[in-house]
Each structure stands twice: as structure tokens, then as C-alpha cells.
C-alpha atoms as a PDB file:
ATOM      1  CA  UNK A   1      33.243 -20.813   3.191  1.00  0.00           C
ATOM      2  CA  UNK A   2      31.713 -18.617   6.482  1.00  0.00           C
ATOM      3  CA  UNK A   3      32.826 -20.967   9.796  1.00  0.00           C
ATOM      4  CA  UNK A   4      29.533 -21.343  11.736  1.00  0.00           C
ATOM      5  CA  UNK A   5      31.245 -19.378  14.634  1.00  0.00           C
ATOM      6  CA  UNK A   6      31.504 -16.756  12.222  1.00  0.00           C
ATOM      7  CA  UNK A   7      27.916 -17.408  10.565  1.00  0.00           C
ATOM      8  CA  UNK A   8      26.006 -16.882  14.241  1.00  0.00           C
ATOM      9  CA  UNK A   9      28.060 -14.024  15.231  1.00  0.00           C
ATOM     10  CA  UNK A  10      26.942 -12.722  11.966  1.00  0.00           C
ATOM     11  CA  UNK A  11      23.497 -13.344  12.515  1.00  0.00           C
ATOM     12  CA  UNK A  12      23.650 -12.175  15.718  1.00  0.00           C
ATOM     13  CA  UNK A  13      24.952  -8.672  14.274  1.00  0.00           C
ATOM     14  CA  UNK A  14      21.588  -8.785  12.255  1.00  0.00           C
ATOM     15  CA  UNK A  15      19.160  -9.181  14.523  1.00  0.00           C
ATOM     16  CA  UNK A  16      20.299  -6.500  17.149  1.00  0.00           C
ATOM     17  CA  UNK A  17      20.574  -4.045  14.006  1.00  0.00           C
ATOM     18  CA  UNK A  18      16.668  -5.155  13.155  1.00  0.00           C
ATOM     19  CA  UNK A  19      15.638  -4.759  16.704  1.00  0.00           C
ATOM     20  CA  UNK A  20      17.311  -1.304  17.421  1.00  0.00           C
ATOM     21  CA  UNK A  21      15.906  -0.257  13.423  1.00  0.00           C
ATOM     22  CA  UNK A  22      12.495  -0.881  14.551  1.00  0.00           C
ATOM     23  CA  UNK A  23      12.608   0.746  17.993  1.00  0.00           C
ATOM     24  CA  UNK A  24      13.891   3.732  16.433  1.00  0.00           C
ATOM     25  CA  UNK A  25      11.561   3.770  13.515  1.00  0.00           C
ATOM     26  CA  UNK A  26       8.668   3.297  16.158  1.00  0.00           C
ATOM     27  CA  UNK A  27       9.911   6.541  18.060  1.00  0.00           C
ATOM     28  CA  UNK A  28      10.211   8.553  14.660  1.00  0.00           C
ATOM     29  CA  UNK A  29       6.781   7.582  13.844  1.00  0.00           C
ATOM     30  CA  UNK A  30       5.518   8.779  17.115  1.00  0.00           C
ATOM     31  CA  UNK A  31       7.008  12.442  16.417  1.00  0.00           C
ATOM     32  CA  UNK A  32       4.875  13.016  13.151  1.00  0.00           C
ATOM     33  CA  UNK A  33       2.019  15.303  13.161  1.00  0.00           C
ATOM     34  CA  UNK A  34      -1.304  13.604  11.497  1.00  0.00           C
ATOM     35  CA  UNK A  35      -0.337  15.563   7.969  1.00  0.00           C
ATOM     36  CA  UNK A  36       2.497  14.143   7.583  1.00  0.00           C
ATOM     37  CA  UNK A  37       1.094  10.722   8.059  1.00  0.00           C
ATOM     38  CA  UNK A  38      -0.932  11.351   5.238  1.00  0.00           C
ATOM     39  CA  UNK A  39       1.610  12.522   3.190  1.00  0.00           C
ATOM     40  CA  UNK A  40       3.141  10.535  -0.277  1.00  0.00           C
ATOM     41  CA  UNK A  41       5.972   8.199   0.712  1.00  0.00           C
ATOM     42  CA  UNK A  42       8.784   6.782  -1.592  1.00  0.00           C
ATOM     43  CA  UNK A  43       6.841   3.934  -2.201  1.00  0.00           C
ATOM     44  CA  UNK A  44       4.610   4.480  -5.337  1.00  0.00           C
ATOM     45  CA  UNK A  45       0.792   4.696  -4.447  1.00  0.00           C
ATOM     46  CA  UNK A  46       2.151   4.590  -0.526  1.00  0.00           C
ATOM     47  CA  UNK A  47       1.437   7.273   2.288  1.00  0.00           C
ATOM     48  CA  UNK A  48       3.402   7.108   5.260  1.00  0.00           C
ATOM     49  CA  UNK A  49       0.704   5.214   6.886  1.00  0.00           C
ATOM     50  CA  UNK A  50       0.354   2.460   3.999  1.00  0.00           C
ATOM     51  CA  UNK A  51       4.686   2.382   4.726  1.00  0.00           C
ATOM     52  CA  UNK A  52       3.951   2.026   8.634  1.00  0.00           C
ATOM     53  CA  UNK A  53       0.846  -0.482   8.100  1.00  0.00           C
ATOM     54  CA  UNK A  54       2.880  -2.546   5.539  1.00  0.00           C
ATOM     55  CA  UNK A  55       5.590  -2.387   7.757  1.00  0.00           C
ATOM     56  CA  UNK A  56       4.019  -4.880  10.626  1.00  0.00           C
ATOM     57  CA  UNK A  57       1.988  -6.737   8.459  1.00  0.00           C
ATOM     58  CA  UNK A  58       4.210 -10.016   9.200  1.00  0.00           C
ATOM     59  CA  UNK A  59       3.873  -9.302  12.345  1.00  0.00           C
ATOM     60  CA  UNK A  60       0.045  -9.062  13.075  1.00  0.00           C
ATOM     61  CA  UNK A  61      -1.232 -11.631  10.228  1.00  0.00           C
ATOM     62  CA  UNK A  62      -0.134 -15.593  10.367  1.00  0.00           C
ATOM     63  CA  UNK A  63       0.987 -17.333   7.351  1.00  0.00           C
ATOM     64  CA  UNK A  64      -2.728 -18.702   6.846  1.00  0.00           C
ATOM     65  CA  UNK A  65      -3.709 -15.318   6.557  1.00  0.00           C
ATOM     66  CA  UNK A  66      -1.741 -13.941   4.684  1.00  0.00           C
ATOM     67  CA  UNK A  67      -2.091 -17.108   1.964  1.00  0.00           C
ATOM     68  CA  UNK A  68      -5.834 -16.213   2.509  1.00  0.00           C
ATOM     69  CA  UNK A  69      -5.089 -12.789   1.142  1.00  0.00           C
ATOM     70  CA  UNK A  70      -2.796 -13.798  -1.147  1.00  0.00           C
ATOM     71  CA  UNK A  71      -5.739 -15.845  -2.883  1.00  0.00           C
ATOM     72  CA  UNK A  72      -8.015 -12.694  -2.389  1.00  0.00           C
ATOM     73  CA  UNK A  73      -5.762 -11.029  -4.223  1.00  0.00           C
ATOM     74  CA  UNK A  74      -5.503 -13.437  -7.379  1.00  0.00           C
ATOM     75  CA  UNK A  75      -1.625 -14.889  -6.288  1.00  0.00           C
ATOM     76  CA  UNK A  76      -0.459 -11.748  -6.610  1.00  0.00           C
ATOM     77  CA  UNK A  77       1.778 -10.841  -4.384  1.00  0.00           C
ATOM     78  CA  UNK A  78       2.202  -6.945  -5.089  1.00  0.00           C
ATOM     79  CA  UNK A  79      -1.841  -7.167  -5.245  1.00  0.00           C
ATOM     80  CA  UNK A  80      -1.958  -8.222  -1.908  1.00  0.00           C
ATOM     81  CA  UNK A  81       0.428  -6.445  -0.262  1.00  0.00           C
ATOM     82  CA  UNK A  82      -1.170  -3.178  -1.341  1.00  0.00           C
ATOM     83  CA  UNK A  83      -4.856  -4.391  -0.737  1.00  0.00           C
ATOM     84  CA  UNK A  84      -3.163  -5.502   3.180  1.00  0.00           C
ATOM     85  CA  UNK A  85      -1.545  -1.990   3.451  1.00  0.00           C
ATOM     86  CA  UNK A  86      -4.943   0.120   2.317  1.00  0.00           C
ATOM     87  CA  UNK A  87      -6.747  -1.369   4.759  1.00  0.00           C
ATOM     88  CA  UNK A  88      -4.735  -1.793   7.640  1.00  0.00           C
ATOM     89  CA  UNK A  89      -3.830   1.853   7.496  1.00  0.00           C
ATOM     90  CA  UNK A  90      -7.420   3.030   7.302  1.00  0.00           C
ATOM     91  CA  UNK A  91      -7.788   0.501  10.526  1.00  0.00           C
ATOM     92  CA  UNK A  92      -4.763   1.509  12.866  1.00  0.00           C
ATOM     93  CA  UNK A  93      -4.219   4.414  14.228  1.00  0.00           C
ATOM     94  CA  UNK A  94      -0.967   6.416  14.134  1.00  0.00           C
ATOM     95  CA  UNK A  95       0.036   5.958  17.853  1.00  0.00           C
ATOM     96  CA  UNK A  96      -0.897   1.658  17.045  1.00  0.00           C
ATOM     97  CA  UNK A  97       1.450   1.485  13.705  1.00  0.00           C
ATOM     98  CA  UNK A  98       4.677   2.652  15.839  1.00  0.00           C
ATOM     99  CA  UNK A  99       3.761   0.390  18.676  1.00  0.00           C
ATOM    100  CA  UNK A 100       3.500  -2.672  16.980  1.00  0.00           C
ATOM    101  CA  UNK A 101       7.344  -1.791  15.805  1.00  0.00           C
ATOM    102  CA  UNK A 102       8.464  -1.146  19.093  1.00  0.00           C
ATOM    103  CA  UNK A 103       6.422  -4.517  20.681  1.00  0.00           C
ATOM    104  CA  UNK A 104       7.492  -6.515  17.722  1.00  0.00           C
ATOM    105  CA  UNK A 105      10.928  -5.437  17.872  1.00  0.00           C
ATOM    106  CA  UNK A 106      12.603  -8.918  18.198  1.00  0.00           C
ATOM    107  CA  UNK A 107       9.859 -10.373  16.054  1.00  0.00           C
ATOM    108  CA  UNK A 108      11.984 -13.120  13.519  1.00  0.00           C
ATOM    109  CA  UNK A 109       9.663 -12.496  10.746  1.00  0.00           C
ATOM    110  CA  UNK A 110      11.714 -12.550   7.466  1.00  0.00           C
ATOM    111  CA  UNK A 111      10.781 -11.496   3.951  1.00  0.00           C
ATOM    112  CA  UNK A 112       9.733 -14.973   1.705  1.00  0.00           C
ATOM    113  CA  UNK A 113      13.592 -14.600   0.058  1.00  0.00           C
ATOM    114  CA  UNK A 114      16.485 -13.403   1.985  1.00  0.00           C
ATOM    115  CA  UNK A 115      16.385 -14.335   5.567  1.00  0.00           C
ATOM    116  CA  UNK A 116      17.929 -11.479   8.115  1.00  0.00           C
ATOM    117  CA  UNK A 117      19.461  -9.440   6.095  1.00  0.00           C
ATOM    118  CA  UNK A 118      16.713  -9.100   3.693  1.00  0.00           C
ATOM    119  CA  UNK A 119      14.854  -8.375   6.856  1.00  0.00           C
ATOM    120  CA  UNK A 120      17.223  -5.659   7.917  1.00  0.00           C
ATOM    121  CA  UNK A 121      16.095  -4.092   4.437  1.00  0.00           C
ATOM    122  CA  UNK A 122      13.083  -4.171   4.552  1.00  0.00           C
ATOM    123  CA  UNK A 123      12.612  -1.963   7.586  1.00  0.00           C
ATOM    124  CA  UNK A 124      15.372   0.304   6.795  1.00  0.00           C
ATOM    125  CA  UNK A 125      14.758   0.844   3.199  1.00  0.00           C
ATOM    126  CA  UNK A 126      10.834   1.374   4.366  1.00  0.00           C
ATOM    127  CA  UNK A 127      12.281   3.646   7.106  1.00  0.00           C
ATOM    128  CA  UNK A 128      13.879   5.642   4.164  1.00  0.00           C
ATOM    129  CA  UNK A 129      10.690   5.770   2.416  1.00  0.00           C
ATOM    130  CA  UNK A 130       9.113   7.662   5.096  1.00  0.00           C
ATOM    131  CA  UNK A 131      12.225   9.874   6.191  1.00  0.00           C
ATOM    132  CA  UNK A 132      13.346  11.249   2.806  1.00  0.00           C
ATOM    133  CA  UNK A 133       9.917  12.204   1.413  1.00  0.00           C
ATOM    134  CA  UNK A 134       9.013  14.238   4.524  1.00  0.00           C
ATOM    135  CA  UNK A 135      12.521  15.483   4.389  1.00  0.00           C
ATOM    136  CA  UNK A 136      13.478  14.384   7.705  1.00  0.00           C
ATOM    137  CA  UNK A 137      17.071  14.075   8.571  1.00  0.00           C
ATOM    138  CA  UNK A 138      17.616  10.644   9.925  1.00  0.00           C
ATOM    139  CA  UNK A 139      20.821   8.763   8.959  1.00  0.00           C
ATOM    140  CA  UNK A 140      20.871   5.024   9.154  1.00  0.00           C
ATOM    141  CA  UNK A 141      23.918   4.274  11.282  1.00  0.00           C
ATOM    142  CA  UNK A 142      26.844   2.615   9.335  1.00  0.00           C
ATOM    143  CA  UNK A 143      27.100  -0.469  10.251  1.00  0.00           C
ATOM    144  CA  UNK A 144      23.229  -0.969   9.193  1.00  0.00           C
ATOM    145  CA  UNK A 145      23.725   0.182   5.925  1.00  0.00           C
ATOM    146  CA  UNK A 146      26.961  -1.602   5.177  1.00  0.00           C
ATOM    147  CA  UNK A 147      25.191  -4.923   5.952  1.00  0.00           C
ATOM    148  CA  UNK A 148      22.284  -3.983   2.994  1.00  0.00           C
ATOM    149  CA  UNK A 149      25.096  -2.288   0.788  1.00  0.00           C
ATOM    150  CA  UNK A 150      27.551  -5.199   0.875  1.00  0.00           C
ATOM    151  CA  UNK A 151      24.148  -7.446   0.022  1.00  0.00           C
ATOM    152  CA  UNK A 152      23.009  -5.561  -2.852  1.00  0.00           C
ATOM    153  CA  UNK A 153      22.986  -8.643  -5.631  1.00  0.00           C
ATOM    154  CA  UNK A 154      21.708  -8.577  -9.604  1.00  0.00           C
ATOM    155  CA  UNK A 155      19.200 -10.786  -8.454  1.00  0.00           C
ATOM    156  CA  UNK A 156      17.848  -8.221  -5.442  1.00  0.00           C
ATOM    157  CA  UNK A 157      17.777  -5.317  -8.113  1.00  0.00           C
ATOM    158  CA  UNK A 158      15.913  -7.389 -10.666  1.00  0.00           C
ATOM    159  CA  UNK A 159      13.182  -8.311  -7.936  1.00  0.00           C
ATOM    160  CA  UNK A 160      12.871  -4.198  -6.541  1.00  0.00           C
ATOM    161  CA  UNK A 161      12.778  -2.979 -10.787  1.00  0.00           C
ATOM    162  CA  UNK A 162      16.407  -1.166  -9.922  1.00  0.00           C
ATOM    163  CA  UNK A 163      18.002  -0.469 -13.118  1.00  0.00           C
ATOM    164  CA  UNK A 164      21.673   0.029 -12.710  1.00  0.00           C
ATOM    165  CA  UNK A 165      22.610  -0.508 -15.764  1.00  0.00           C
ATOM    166  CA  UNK A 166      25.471   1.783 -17.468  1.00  0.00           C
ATOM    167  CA  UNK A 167      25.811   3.252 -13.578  1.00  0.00           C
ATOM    168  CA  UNK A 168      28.558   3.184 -10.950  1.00  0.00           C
ATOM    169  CA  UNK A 169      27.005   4.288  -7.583  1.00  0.00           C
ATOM    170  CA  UNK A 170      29.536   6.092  -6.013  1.00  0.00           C
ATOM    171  CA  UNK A 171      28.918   7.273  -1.708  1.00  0.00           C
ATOM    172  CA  UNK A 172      30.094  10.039  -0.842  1.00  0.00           C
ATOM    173  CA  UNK A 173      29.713   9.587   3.147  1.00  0.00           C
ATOM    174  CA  UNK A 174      31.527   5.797   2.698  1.00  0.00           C
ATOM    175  CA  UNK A 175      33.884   3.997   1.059  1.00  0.00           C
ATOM    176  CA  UNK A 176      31.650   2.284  -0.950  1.00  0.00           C
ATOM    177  CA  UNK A 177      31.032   2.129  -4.747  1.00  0.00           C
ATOM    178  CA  UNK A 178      28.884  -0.506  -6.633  1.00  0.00           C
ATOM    179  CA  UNK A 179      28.377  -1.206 -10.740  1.00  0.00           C
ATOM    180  CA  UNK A 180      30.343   0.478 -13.620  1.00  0.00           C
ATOM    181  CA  UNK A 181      29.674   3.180 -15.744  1.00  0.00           C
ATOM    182  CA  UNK A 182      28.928   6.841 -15.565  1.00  0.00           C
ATOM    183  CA  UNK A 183      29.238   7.936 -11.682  1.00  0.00           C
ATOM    184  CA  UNK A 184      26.673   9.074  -9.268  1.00  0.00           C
ATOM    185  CA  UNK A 185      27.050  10.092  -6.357  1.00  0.00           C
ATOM    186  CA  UNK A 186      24.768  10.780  -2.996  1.00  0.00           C
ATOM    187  CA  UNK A 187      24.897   9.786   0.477  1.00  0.00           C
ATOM    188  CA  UNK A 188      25.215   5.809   0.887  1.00  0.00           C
ATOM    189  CA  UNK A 189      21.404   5.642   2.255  1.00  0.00           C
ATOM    190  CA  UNK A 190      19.937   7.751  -0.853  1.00  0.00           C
ATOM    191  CA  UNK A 191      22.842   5.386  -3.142  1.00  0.00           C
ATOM    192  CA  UNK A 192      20.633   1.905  -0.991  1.00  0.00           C
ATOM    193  CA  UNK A 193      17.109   3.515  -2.299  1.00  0.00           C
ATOM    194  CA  UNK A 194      18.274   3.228  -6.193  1.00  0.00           C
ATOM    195  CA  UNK A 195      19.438  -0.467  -5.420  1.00  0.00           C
ATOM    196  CA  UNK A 196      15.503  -0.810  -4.055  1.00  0.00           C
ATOM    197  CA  UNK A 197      13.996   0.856  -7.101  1.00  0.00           C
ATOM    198  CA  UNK A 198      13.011   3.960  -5.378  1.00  0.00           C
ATOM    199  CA  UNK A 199      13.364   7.581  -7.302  1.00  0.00           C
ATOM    200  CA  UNK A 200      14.237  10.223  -5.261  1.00  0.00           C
ATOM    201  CA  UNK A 201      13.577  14.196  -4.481  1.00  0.00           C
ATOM    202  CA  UNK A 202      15.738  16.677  -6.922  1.00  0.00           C
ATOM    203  CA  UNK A 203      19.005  17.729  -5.133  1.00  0.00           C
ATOM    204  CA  UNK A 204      19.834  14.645  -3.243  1.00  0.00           C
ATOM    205  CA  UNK A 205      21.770  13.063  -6.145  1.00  0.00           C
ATOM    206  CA  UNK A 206      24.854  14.058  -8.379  1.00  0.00           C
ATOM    207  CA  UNK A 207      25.941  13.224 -11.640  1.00  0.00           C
ATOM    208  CA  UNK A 208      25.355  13.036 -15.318  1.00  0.00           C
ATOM    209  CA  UNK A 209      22.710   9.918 -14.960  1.00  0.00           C
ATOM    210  CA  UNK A 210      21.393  11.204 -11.701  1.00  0.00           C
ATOM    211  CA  UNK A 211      17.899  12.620 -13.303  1.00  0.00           C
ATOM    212  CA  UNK A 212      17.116   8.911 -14.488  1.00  0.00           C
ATOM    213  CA  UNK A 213      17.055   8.393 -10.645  1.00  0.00           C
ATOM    214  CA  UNK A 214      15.047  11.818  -9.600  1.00  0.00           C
ATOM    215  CA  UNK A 215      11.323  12.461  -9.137  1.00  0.00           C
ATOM    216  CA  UNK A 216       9.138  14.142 -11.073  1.00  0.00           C
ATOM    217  CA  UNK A 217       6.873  16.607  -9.241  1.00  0.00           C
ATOM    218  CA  UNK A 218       4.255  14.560 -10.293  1.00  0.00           C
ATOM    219  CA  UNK A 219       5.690  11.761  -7.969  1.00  0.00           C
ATOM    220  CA  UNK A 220       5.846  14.207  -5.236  1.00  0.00           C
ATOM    221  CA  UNK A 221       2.452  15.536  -5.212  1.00  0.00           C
END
């Protein structure tokens, strides 16, 4: 069992890897011209600005809020996330969505299941979302991604839709491998976005299963 020395100095790790996530994510944001803002994310149905709105939405609303919307949307919680997104990005401006990262950069707001680390994922994975599809090249420093990697759980891919079943994802940047089955391999931060149900853009990916993972051009479009 984790000693609670260890378990602070843990979270500790966590929650300067959030803060320093965010701050970045807010100056990345702040380089993008207003196309790319508009253009499709990762996340199904998602711009970049639904990604950025969505992003700081536990930030901005309080919990009565967001319960408020969560009955506005029928108790559903994908429902209401999306409806939140929409209209927050149509609200905010550009320059707004990457300050209230960089304000909110110590903000302890943590996903419903999780705590920190889930946290941690959310922003980077998000991050990802926006950086791959606009084919930026950002890499998520190591020790970042080994916190999410060395999380990934059956019960984490069941909640994102990740099938890994049959698959061994194998990085090719880190000593890191997860699952068995037929290999593929990528870059640890592409190998992250299968564990979070994302497909990604041909060429990133190698492998005999690595087209169940690809997008189609309709995706892309």
C-alpha cells in the first residue's frame, strides 16, 4: 500500500504537471489563426473551439450549474457537455478560451471519477485533440504522459468507447507497451489517444490493426 509521504508527493507531482499543461495549452491556443479555431478537432462533432470551451467549463460554471444543465439536458451527461461546449464557444472569444487556462491554472477542478490524474487527462488528452488534427507538433513531456499511460485501466477504456481488444500498443518513443495481441505501434501520445477512444490521421500509426484506429476522410473533413 502507497505510504502517505509517498501519496502527497505523488499528488504533488500531479498538480504541477496540470498547472504547467494548462499554461502551455493557453499559450498554444493563443498562436492559432481564427481558421484553425474553426477547424474539426479529434473529438467527434468538436472544433477546436468546442475543445477549448469544454476545456474550462469546470472552471467557469459551479456545481449548481452545471446540475442545472445536466437536467436541461435530460441527465445526460454527453448531452450536456456538448450543449455547454456549443454555446460557450459561440460566446467566448479565442483570446478568452486560452485565458481562462492560463488564470485557472491551479484550479482543483477534477473530472466526476478519477481525481488528479484523471484531471491531468483530461487537459492533455484535449490538448491532443487540438494539436494532432491541426497537425501541430507539440509533444507532451514524459513525465506527463507516463502518469496517464501507467493509469490507463479496463474500466477508463470502457468509459472513453476504446476498444483494445486483440491489440498490444506498443511506443515507439518509450518503454512502454500495454494489452496483448497484434502490435501497433506510434508515438506514446498518439498510443494515449486510442486508450481515450480517439481515431487518428493516416500515417501516424503502424501495424497490421492500425487502420481500425485511423480516420476516415470523412472524419477529417
Amino acid at each position: 500500500m502507497e505510504n502517505p509521504t509517498a501519496r502527497k508527493g505523488k499528488s504533488a507531482e500531479v498538480r504541477a504537471a496540470i498547472a504547467a499543461e494548462r499554461r502551455e495549452l493557453a499559450d498554444l491556443f493563443d498562436t492559432l489563426r481564427n481558421d484553425q479555431w474553426n477547424e474539426q478537432s479529434l473529438c467527434a462533432g468538436w472544433r477546436v473551439r468546442e475543445v477549448a470551451a469544454h476545456m474550462s467549463m469546470g472552471f467557469r460554471l459551479s456545481l449548481p450549474s452545471i446540475l442545472g444543465e445536466l437536467v436541461k439536458a435530460r441527465g445526460n451527461l454527453h448531452r450536456m457537455t456538448d450543449q455547454v461546449a456549443r454555446r460557450d464557444a459561440a460566446a467566448h472569444s479565442p483570446t478568452a478560451l486560452a485565458a481562462f487556462l492560463r488564470d485557472n491554472a491551479h484550479h482543483p477542478w477534477t473530472p466526476p471519477v478519477g481525481g488528479l490524474t484523471a484531471a491531468l487527462g483530461h487537459d492533455v488528452v484535449h490538448g491532443l485533440d487540438v494539436s494532432v488534427a491541426l497537425g501541430l507538433d507539440r509533444r507532451v513531456p514524459e513525465n506527463r504522459l507516463r502518469l496517464l499511460l501507467d493509469d490507463i485501466r479496463p474500466s477508463g477504456l470502457k468509459f472513453f468507447g476504446a476498444d483494445l481488444g486483440g491489440v498490444r500498443l506498443c511506443a515507439e518513443d518509450l518503454d512502454w507497451s500495454y494489452g496483448s495481441g497484434s502490435s501497433v505501434f506510434g508515438a506514446a501520445q498518439d498510443l494515449l489517444l486510442l486508450a481515450y477512444g480517439r481515431r487518428l490521421p493516416d500515417g501516424r500509426l503502424r501495424g497490421e490493426p492500425s487502420s481500425r484506429f485511423t480516420r476516415s476522410t470523412a472524419e477529417e473533413s
